[in-house]
PDB file of N, CA and C in Angstrom:
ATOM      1  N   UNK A   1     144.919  92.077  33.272  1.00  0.00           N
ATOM      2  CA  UNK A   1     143.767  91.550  32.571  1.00  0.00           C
ATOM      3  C   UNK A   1     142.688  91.185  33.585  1.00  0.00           C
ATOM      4  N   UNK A   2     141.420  91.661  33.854  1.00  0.00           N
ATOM      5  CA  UNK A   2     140.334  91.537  34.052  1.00  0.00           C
ATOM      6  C   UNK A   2     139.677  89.808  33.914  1.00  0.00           C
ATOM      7  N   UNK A   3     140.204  89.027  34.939  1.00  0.00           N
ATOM      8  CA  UNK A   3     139.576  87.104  35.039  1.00  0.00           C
ATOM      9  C   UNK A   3     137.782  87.487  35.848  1.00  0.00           C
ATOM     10  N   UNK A   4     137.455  88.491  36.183  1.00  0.00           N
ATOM     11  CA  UNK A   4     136.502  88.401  36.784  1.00  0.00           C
ATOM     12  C   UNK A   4     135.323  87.911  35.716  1.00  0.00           C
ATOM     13  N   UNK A   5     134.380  87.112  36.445  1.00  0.00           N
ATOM     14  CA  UNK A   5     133.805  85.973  35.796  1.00  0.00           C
ATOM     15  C   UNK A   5     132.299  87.090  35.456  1.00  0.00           C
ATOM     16  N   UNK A   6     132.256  88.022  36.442  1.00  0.00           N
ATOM     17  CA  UNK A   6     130.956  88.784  37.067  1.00  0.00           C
ATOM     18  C   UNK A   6     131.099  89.856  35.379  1.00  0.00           C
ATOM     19  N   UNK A   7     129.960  90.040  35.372  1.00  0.00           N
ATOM     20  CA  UNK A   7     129.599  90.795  34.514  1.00  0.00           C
ATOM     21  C   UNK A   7     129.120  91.969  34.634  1.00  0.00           C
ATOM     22  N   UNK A   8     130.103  93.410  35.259  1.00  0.00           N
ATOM     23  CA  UNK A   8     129.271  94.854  35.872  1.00  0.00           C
ATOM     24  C   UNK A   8     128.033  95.092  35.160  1.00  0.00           C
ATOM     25  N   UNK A   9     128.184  95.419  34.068  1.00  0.00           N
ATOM     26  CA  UNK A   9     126.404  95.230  32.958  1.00  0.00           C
ATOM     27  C   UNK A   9     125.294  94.559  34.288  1.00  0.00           C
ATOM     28  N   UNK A  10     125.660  93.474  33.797  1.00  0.00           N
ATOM     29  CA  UNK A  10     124.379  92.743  34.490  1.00  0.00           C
ATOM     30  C   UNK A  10     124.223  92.709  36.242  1.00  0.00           C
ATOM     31  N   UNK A  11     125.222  93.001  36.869  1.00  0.00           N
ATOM     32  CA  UNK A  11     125.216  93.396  38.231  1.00  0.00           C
ATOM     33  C   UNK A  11     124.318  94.419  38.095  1.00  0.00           C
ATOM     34  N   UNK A  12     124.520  95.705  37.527  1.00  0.00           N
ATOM     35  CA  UNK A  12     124.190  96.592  37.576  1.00  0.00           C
ATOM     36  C   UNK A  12     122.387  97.004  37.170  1.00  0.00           C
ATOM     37  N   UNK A  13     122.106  95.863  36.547  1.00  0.00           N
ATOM     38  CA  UNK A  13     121.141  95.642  35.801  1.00  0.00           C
ATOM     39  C   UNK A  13     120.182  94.827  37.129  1.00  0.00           C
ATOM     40  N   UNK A  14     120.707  94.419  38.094  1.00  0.00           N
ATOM     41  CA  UNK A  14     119.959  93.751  38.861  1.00  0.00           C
ATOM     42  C   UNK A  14     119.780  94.454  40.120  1.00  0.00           C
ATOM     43  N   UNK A  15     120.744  95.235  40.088  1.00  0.00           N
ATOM     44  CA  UNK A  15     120.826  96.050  41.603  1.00  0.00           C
ATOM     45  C   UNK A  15     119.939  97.142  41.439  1.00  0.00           C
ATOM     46  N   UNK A  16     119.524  97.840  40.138  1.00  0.00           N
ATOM     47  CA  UNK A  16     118.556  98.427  39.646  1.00  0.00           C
ATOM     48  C   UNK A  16     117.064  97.894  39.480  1.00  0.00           C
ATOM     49  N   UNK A  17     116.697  96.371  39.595  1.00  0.00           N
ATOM     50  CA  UNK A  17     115.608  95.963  39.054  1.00  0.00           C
ATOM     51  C   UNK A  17     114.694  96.464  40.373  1.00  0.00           C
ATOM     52  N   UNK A  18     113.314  96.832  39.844  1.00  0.00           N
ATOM     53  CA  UNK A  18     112.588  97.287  41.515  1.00  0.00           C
ATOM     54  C   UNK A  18     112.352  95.671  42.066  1.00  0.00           C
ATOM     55  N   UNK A  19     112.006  94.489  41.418  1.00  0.00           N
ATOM     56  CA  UNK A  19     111.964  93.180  41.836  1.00  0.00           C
ATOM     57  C   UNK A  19     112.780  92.942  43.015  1.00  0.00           C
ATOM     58  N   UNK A  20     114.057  93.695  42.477  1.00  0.00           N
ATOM     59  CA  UNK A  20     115.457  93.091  43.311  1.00  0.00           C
ATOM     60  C   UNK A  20     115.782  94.487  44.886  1.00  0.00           C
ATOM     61  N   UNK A  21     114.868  96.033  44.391  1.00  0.00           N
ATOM     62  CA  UNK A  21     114.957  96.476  45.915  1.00  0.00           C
ATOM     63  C   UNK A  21     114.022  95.749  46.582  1.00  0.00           C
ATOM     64  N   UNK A  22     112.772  95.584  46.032  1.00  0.00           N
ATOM     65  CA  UNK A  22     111.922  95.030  46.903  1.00  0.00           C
ATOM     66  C   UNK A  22     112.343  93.861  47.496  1.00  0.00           C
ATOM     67  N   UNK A  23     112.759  92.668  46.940  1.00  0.00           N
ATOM     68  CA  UNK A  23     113.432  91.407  47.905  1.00  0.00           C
ATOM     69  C   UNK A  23     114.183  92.071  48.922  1.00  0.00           C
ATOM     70  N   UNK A  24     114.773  92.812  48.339  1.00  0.00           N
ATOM     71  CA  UNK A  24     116.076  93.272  49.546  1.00  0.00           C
ATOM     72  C   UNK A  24     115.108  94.114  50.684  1.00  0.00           C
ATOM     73  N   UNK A  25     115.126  94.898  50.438  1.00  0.00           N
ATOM     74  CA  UNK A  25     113.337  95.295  51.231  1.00  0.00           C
ATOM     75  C   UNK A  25     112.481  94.295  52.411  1.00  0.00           C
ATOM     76  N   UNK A  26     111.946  93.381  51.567  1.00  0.00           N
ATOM     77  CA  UNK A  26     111.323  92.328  52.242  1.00  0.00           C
ATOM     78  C   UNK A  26     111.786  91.662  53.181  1.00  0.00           C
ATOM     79  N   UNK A  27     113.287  91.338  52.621  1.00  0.00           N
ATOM     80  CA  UNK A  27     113.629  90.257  53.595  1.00  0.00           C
ATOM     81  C   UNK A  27     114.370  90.691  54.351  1.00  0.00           C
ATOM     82  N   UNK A  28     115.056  92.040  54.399  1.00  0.00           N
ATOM     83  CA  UNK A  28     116.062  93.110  55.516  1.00  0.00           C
ATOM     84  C   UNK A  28     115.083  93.108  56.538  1.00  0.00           C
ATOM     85  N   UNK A  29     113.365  93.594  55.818  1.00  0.00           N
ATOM     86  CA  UNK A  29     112.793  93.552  57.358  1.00  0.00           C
ATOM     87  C   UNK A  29     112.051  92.136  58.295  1.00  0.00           C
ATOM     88  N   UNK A  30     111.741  91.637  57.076  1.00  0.00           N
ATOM     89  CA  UNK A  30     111.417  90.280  57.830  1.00  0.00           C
ATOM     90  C   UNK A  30     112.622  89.619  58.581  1.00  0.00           C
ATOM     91  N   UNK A  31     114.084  89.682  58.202  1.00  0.00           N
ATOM     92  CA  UNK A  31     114.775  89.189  59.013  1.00  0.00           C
ATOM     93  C   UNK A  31     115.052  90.104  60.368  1.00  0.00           C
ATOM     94  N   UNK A  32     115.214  91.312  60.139  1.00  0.00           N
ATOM     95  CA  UNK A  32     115.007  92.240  61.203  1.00  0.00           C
ATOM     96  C   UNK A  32     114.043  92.147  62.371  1.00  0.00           C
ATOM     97  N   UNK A  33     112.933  91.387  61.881  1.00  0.00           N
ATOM     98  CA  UNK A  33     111.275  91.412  63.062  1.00  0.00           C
ATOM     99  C   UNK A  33     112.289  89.914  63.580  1.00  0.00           C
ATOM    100  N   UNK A  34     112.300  89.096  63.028  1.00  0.00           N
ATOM    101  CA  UNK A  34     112.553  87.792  63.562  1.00  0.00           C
ATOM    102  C   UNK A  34     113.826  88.075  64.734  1.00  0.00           C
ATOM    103  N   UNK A  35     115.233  88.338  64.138  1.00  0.00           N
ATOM    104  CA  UNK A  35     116.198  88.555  64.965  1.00  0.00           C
ATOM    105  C   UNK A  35     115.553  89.434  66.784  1.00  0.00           C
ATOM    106  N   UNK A  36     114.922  90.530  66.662  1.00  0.00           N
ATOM    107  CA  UNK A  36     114.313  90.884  67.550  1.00  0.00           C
ATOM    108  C   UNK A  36     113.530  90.242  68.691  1.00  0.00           C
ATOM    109  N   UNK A  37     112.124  89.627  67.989  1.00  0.00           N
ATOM    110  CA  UNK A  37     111.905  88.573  68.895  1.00  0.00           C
ATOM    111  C   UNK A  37     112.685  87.487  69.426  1.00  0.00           C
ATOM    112  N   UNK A  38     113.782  86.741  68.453  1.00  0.00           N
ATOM    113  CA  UNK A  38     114.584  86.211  69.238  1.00  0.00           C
ATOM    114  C   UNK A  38     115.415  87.065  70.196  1.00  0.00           C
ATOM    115  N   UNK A  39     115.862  87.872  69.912  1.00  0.00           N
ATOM    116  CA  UNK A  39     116.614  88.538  71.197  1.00  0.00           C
ATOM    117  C   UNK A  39     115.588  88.755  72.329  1.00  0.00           C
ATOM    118  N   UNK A  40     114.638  89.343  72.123  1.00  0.00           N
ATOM    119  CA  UNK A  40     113.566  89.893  73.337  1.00  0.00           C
ATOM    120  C   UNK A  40     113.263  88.609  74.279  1.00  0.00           C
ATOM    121  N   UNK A  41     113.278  87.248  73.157  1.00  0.00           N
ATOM    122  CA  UNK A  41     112.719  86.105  73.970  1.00  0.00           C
ATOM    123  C   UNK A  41     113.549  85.568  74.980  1.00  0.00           C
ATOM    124  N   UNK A  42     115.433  85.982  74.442  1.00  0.00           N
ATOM    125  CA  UNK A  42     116.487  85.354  75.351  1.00  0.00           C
ATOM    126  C   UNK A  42     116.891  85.983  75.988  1.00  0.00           C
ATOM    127  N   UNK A  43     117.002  87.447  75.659  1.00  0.00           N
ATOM    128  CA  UNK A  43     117.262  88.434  77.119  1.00  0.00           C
ATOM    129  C   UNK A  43     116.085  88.269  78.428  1.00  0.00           C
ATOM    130  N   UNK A  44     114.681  87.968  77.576  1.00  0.00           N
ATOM    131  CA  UNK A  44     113.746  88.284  78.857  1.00  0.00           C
ATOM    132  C   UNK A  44     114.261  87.012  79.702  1.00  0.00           C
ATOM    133  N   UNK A  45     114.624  85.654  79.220  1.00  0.00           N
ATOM    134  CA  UNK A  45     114.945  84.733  79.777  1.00  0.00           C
ATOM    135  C   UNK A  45     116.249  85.275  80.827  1.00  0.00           C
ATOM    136  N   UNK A  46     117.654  85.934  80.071  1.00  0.00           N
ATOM    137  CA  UNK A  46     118.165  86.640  81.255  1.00  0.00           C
ATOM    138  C   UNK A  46     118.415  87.209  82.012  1.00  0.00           C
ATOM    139  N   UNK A  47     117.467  88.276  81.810  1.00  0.00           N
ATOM    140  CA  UNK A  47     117.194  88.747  82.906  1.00  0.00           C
ATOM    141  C   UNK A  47     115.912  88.382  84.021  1.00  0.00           C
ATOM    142  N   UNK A  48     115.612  87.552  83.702  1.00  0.00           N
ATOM    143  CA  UNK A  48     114.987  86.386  84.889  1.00  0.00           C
ATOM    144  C   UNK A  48     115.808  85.825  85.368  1.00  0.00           C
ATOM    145  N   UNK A  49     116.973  85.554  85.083  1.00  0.00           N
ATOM    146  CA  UNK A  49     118.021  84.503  85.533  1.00  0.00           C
ATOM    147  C   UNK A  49     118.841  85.615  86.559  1.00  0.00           C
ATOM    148  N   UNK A  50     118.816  86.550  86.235  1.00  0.00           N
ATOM    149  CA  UNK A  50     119.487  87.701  86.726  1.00  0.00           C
ATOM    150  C   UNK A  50     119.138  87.981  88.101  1.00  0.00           C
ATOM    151  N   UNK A  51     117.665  88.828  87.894  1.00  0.00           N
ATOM    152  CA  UNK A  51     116.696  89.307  88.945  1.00  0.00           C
ATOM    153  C   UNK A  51     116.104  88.617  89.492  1.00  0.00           C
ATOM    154  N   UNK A  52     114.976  87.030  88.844  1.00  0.00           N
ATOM    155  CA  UNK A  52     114.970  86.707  90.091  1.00  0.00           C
ATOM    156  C   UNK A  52     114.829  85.438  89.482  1.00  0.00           C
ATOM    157  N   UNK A  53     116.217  84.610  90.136  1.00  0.00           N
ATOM    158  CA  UNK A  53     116.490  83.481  89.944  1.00  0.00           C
ATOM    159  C   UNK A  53     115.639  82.553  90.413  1.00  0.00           C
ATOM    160  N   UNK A  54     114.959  82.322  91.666  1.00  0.00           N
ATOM    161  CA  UNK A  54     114.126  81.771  92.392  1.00  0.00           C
ATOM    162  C   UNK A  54     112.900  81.269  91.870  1.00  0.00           C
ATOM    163  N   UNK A  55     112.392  82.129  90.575  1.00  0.00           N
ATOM    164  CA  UNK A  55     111.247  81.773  90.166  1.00  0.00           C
ATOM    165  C   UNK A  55     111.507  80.861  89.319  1.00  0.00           C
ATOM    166  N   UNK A  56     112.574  80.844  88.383  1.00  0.00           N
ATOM    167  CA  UNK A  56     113.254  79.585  87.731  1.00  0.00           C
ATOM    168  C   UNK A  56     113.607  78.140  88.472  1.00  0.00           C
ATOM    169  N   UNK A  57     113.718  78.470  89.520  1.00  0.00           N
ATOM    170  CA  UNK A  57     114.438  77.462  90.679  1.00  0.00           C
ATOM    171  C   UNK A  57     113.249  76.782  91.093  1.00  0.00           C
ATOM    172  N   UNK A  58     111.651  77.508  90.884  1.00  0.00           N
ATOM    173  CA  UNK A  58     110.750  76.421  91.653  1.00  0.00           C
ATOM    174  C   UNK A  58     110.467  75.225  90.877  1.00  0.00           C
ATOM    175  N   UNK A  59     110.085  74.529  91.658  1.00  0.00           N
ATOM    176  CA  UNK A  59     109.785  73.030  91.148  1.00  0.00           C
ATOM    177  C   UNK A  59     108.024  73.250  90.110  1.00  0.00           C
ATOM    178  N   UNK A  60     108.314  72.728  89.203  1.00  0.00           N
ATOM    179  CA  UNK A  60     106.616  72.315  88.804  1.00  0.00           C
ATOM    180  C   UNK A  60     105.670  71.903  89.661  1.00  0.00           C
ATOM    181  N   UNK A  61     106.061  71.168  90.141  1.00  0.00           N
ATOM    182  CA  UNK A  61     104.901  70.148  91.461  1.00  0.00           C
ATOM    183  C   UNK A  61     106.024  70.059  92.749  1.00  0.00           C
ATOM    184  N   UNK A  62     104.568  69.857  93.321  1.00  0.00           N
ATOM    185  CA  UNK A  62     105.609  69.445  94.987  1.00  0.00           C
ATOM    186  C   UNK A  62     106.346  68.535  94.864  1.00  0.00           C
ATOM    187  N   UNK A  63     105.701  67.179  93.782  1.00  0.00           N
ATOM    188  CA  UNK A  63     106.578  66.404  93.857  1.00  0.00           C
ATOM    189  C   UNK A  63     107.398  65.640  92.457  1.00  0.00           C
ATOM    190  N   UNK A  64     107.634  67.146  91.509  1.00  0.00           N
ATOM    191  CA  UNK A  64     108.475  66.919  90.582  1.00  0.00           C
ATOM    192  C   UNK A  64     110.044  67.506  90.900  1.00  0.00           C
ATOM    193  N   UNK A  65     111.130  66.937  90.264  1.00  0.00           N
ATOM    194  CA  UNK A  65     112.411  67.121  90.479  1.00  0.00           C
ATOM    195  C   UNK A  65     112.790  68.068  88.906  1.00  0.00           C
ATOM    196  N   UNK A  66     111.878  68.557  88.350  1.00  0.00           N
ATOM    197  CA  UNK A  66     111.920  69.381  87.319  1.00  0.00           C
ATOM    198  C   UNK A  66     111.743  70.890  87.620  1.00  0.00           C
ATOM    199  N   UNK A  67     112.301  71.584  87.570  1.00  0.00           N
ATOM    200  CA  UNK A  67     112.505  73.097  88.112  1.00  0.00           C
ATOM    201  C   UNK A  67     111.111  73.812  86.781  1.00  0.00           C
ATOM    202  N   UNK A  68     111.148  75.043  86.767  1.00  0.00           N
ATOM    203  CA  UNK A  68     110.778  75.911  86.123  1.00  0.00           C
ATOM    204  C   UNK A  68     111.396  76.158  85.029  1.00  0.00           C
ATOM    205  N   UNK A  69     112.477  76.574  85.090  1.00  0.00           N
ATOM    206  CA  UNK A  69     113.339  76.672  84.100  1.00  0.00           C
ATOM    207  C   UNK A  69     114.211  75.645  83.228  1.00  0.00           C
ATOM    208  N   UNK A  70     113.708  74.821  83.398  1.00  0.00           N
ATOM    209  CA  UNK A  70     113.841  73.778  82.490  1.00  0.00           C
ATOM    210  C   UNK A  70     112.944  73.586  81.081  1.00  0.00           C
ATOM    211  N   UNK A  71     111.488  73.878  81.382  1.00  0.00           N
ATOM    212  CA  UNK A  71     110.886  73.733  80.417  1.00  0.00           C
ATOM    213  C   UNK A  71     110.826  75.010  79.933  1.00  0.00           C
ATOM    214  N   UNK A  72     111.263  76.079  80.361  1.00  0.00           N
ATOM    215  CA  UNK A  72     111.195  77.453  80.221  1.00  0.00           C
ATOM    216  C   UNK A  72     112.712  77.566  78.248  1.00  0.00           C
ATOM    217  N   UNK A  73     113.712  76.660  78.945  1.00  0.00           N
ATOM    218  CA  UNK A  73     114.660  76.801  78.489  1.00  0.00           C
ATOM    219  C   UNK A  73     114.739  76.440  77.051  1.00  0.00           C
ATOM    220  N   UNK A  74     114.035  75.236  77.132  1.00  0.00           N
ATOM    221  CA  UNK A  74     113.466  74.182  76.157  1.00  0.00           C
ATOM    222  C   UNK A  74     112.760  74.838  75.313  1.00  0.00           C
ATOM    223  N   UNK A  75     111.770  75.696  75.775  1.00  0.00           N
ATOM    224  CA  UNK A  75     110.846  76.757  74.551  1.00  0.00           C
ATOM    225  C   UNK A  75     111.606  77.446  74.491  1.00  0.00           C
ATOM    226  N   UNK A  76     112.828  78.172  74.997  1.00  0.00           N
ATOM    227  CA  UNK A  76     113.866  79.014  74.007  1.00  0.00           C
ATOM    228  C   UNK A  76     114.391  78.600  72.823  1.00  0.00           C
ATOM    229  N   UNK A  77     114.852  77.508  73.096  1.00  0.00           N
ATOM    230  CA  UNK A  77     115.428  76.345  72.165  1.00  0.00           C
ATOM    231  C   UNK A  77     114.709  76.491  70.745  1.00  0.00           C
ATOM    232  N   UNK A  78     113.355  75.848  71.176  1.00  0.00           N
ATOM    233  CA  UNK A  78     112.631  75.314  70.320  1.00  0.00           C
ATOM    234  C   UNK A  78     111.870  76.492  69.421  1.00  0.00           C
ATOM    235  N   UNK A  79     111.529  77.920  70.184  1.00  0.00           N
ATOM    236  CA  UNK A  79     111.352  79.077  69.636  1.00  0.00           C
ATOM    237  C   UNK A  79     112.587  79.242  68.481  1.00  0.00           C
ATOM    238  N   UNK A  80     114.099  79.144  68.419  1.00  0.00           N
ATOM    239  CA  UNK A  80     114.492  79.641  67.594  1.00  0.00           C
ATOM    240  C   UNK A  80     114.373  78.854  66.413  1.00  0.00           C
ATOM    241  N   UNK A  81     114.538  77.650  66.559  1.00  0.00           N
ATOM    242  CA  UNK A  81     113.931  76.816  65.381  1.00  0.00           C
ATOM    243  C   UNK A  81     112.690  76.884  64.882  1.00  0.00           C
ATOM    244  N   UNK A  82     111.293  77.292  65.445  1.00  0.00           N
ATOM    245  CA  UNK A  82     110.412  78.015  65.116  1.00  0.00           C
ATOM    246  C   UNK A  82     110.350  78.879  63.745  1.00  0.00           C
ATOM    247  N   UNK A  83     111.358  79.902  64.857  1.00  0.00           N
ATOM    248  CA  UNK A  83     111.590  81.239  64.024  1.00  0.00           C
ATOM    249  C   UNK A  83     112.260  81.370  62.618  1.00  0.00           C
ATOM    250  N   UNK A  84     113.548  79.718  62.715  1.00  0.00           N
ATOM    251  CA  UNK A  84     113.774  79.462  61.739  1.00  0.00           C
ATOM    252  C   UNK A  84     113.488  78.759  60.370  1.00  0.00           C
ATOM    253  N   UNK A  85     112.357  78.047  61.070  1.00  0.00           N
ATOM    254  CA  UNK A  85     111.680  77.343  60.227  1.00  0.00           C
ATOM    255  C   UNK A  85     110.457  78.556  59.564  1.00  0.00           C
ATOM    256  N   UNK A  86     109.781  79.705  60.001  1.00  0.00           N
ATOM    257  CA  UNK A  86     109.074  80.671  59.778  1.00  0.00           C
ATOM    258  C   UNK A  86     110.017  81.422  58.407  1.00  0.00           C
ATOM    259  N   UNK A  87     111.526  81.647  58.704  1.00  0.00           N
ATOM    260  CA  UNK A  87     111.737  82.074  58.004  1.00  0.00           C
ATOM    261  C   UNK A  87     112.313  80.939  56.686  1.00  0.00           C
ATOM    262  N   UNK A  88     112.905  79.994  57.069  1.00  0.00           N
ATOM    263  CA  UNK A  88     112.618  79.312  55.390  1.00  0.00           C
ATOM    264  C   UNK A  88     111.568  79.283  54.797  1.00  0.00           C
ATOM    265  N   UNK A  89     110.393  79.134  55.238  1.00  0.00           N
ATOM    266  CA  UNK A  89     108.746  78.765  54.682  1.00  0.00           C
ATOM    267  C   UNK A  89     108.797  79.902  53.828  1.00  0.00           C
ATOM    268  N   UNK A  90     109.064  81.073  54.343  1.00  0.00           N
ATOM    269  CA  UNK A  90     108.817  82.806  53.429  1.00  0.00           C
ATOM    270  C   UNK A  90     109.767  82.348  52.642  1.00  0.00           C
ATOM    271  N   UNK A  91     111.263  82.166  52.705  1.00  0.00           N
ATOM    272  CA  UNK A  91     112.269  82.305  51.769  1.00  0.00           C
ATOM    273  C   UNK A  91     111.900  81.442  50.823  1.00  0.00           C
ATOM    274  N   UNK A  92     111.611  79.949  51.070  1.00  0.00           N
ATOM    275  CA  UNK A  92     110.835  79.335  49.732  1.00  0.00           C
ATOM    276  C   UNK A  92     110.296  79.400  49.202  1.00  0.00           C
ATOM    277  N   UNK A  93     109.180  80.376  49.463  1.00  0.00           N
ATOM    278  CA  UNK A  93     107.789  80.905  48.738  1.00  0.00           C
ATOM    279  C   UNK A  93     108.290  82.068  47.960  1.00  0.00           C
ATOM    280  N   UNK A  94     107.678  83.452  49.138  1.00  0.00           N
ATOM    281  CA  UNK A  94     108.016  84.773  48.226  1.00  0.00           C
ATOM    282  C   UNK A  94     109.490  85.165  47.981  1.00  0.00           C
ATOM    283  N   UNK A  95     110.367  84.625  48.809  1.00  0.00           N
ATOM    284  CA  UNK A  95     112.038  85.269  48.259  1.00  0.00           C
ATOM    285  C   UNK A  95     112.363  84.649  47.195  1.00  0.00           C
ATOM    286  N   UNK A  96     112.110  83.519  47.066  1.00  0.00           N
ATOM    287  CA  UNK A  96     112.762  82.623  45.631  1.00  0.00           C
ATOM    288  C   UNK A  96     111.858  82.935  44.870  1.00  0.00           C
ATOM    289  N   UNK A  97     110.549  83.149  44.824  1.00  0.00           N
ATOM    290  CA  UNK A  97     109.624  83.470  43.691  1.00  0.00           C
ATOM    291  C   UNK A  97     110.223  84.986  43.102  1.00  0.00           C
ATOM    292  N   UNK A  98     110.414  85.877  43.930  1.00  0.00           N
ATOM    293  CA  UNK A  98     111.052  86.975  43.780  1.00  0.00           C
ATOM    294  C   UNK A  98     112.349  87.136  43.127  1.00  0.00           C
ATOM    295  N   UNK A  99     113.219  85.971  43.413  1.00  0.00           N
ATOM    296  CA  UNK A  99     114.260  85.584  42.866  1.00  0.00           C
ATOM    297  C   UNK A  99     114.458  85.236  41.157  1.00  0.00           C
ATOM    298  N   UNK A 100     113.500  84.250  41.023  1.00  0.00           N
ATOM    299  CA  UNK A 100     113.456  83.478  39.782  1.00  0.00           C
ATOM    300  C   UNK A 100     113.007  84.789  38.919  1.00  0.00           C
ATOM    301  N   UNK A 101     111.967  85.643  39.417  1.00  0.00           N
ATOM    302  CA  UNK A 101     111.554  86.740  38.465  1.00  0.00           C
ATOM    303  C   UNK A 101     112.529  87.690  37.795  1.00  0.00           C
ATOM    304  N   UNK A 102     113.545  87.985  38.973  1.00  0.00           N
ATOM    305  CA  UNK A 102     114.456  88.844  38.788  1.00  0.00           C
ATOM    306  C   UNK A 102     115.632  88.218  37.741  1.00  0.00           C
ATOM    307  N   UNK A 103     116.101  87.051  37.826  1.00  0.00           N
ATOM    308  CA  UNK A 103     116.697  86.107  37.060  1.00  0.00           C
ATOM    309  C   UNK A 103     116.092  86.670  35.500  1.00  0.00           C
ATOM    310  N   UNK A 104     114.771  86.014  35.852  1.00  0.00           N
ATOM    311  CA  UNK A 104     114.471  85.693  34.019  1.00  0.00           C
ATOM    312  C   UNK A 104     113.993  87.239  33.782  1.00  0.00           C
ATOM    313  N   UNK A 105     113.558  87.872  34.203  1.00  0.00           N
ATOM    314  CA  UNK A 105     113.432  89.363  33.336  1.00  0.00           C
ATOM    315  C   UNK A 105     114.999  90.041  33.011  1.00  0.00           C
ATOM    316  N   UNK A 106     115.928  89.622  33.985  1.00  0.00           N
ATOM    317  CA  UNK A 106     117.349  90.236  33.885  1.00  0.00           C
ATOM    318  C   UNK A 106     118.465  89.625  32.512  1.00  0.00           C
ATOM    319  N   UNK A 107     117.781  88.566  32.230  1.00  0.00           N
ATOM    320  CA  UNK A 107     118.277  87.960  31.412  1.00  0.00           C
ATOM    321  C   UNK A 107     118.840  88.464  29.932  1.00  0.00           C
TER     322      UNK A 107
END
């Protein structure tokens, strides 16, 4: 006996809606651009760490005890939360607006 709660009908009915390629659409590539720049931003960071460590190693000032790569590291950090906060702002707006549409026309 068949307990599945899911309803193929209406799966099927949604995986078809153009509402519902387009979200999928939208947000495959918007998450796609984001993941990228984060990678580009933390590889370029290692391979600085790699090739030439030294430039990370200098001090800010002659007479700070704060390297380069300290504050360097910190905007990695703070870039991905950025990036993540970029992408909730979209997902609250156009993905859930996109969402709710697909809901109530599927209904």
């Amino acid at each position: 006996m068949n307990e599945d709660p899911v309803d193929q009908r209406q799966v099927e009915r949604i995986q078809n809606h153009p509402k519902y390629k387009e979200l999928v659409e939208k947000r495959s590539r918007f998450t796609w651009w984001l993941s990228i720049i984060m990678l580009v931003i933390y590889y370029a960071f290692v391979l600085v760490v790699a090739f030439a460590p030294k430039s990370l190693g200098a001090k800010i000032s002659s007479t700070s005890v704060i390297s380069v790569g300290i504050p360097i590291g910190v905007l990695i950090i703070v870039s991905a939360f950025v990036l993540t906060g970029i992408y909730v702002r979209r997902a609250n707006s156009e993905f859930d607006s996109l969402t709710q549409a697909i809901k109530e026309e599927t209904k």
